[in-house]
C-alpha atoms as a PDB file:
ATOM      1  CA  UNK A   1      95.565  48.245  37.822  1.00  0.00           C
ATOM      2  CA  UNK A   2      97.590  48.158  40.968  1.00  0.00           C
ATOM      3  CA  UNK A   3     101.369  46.747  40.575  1.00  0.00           C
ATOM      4  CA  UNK A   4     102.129  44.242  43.465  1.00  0.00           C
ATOM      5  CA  UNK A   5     105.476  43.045  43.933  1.00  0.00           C
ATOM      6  CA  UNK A   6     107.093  39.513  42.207  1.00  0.00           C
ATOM      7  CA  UNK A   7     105.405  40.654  38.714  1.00  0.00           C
ATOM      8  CA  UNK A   8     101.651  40.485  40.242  1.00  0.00           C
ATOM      9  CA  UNK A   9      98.936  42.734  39.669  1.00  0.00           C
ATOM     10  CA  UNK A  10      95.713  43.599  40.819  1.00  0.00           C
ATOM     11  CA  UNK A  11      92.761  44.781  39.066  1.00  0.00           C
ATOM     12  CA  UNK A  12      89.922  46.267  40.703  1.00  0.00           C
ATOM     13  CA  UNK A  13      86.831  46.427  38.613  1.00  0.00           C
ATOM     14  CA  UNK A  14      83.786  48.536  39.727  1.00  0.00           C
ATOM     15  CA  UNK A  15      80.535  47.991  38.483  1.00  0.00           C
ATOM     16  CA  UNK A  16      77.037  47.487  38.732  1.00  0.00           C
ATOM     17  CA  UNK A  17      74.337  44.450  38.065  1.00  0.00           C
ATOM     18  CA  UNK A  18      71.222  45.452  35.305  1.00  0.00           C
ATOM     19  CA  UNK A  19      68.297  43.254  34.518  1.00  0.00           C
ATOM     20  CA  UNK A  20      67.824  43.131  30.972  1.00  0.00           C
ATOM     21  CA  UNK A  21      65.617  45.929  31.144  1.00  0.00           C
ATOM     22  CA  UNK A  22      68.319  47.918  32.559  1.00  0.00           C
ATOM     23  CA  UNK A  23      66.942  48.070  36.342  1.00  0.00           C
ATOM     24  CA  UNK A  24      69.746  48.511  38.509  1.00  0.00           C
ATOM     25  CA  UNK A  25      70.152  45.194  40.978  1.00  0.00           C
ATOM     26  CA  UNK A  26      73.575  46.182  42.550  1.00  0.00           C
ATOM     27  CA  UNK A  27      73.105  45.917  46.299  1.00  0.00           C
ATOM     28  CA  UNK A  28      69.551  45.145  45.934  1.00  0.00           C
ATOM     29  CA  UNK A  29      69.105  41.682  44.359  1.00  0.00           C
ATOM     30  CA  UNK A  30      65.792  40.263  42.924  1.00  0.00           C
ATOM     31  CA  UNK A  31      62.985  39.463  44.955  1.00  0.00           C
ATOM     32  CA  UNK A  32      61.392  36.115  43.886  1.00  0.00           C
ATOM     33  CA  UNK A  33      57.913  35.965  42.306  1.00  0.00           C
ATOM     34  CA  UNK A  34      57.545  32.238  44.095  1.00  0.00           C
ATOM     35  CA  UNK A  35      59.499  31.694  47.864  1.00  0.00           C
ATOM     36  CA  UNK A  36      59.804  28.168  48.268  1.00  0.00           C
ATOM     37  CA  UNK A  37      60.454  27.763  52.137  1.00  0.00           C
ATOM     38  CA  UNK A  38      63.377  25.120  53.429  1.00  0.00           C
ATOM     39  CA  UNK A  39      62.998  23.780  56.563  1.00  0.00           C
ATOM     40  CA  UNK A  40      65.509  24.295  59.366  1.00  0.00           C
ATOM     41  CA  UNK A  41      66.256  20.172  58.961  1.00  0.00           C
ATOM     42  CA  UNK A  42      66.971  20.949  55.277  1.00  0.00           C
ATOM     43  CA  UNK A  43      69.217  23.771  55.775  1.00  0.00           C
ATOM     44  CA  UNK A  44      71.384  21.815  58.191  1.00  0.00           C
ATOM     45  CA  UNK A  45      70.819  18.322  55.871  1.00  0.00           C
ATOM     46  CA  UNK A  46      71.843  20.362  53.031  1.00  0.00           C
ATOM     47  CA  UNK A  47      74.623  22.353  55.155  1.00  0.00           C
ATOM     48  CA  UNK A  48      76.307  19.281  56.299  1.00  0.00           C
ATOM     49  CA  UNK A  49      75.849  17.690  52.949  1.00  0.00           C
ATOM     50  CA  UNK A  50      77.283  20.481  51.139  1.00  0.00           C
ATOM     51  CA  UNK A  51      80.115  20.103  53.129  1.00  0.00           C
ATOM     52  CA  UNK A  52      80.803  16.533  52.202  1.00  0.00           C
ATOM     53  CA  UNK A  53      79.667  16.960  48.440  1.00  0.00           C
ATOM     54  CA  UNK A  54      77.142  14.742  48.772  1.00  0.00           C
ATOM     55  CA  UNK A  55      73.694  16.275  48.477  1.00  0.00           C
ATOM     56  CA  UNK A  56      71.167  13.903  46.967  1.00  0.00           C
ATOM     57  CA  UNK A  57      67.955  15.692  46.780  1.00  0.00           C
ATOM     58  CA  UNK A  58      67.734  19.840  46.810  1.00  0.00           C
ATOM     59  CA  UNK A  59      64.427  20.650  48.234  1.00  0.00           C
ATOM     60  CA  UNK A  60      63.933  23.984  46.707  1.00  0.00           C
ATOM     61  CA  UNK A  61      65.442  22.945  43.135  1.00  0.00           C
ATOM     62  CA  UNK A  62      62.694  20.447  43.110  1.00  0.00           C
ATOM     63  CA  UNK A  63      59.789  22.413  44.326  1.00  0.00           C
ATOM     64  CA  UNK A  64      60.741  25.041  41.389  1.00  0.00           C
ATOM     65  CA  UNK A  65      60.215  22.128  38.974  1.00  0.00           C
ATOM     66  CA  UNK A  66      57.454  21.233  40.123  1.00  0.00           C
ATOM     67  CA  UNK A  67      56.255  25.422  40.053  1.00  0.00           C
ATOM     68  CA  UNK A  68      57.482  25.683  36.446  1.00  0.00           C
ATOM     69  CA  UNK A  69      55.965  22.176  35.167  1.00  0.00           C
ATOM     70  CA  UNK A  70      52.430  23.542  36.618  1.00  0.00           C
ATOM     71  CA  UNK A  71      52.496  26.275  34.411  1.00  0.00           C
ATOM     72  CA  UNK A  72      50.969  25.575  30.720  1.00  0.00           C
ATOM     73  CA  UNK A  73      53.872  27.742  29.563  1.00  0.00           C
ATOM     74  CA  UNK A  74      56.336  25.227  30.500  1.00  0.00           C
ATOM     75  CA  UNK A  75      54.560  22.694  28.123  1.00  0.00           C
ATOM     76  CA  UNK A  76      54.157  25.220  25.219  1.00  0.00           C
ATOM     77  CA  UNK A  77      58.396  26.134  25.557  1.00  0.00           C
ATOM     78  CA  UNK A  78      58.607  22.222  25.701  1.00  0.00           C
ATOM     79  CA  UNK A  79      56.729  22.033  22.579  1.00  0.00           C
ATOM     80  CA  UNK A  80      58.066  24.401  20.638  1.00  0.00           C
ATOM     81  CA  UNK A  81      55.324  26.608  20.478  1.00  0.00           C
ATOM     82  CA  UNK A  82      56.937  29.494  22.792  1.00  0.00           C
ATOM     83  CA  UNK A  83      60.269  30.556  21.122  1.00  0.00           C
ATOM     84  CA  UNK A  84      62.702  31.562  24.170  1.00  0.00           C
ATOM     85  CA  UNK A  85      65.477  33.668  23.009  1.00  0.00           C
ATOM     86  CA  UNK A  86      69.005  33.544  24.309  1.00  0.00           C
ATOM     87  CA  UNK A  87      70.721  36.398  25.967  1.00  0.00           C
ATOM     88  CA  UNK A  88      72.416  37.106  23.210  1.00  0.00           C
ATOM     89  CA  UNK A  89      69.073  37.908  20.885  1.00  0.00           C
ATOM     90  CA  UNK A  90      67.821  40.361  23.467  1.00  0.00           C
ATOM     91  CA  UNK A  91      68.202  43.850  22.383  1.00  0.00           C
ATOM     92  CA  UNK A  92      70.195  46.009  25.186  1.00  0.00           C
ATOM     93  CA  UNK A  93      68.051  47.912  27.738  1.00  0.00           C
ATOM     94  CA  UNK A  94      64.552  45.970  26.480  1.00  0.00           C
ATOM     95  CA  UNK A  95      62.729  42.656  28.173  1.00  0.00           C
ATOM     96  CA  UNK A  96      61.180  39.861  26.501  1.00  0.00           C
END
């Protein structure tokens, strides 16, 4: 904790990014198992939209629907039939 003048402070926190399985990510990120390409007219569309707030249809956000709806897993978690546990029931340092 660093003391700045007029009663501030500031706090630097150091740290790195796990998976749940404890894989360091810090500096490395996550590659994806499914790239869903944007065009360069989406990128500026979105750019420009982002800009003004008004973005009406994300390109990739719907192509990952579509990905994830494909999949019979999506209906059984739909269903009820897959259970998908929360963060918080995951046991620290195992995966699903």
């Amino acid at each position: 904790m660093h003391e700045l003048p007029g009663g501030y402070a500031l706090k630097l926190t150091v740290a790195k990014y796990y998976t749940p399985g404890r894989r360091v990510i810090h500096g490395e990120g996550i590659q994806p198992d499914i790239t869903v390409e944007i065009s360069h007219e989406d990128y500026f569309r979105i750019s420009r939209a982002a800009e003004d707030d008004k973005i009406k249809v994300d390109a990739q956000l719907s192509r990952a629907v579509e990905v994830l709806q494909s999949y019979d897993i999506y209906e059984q978690i739909r269903s009820g039939k897959v259970k998908v546990r929360k963060d918080s029931e995951l046991e620290e340092g195992k995966n699903l």
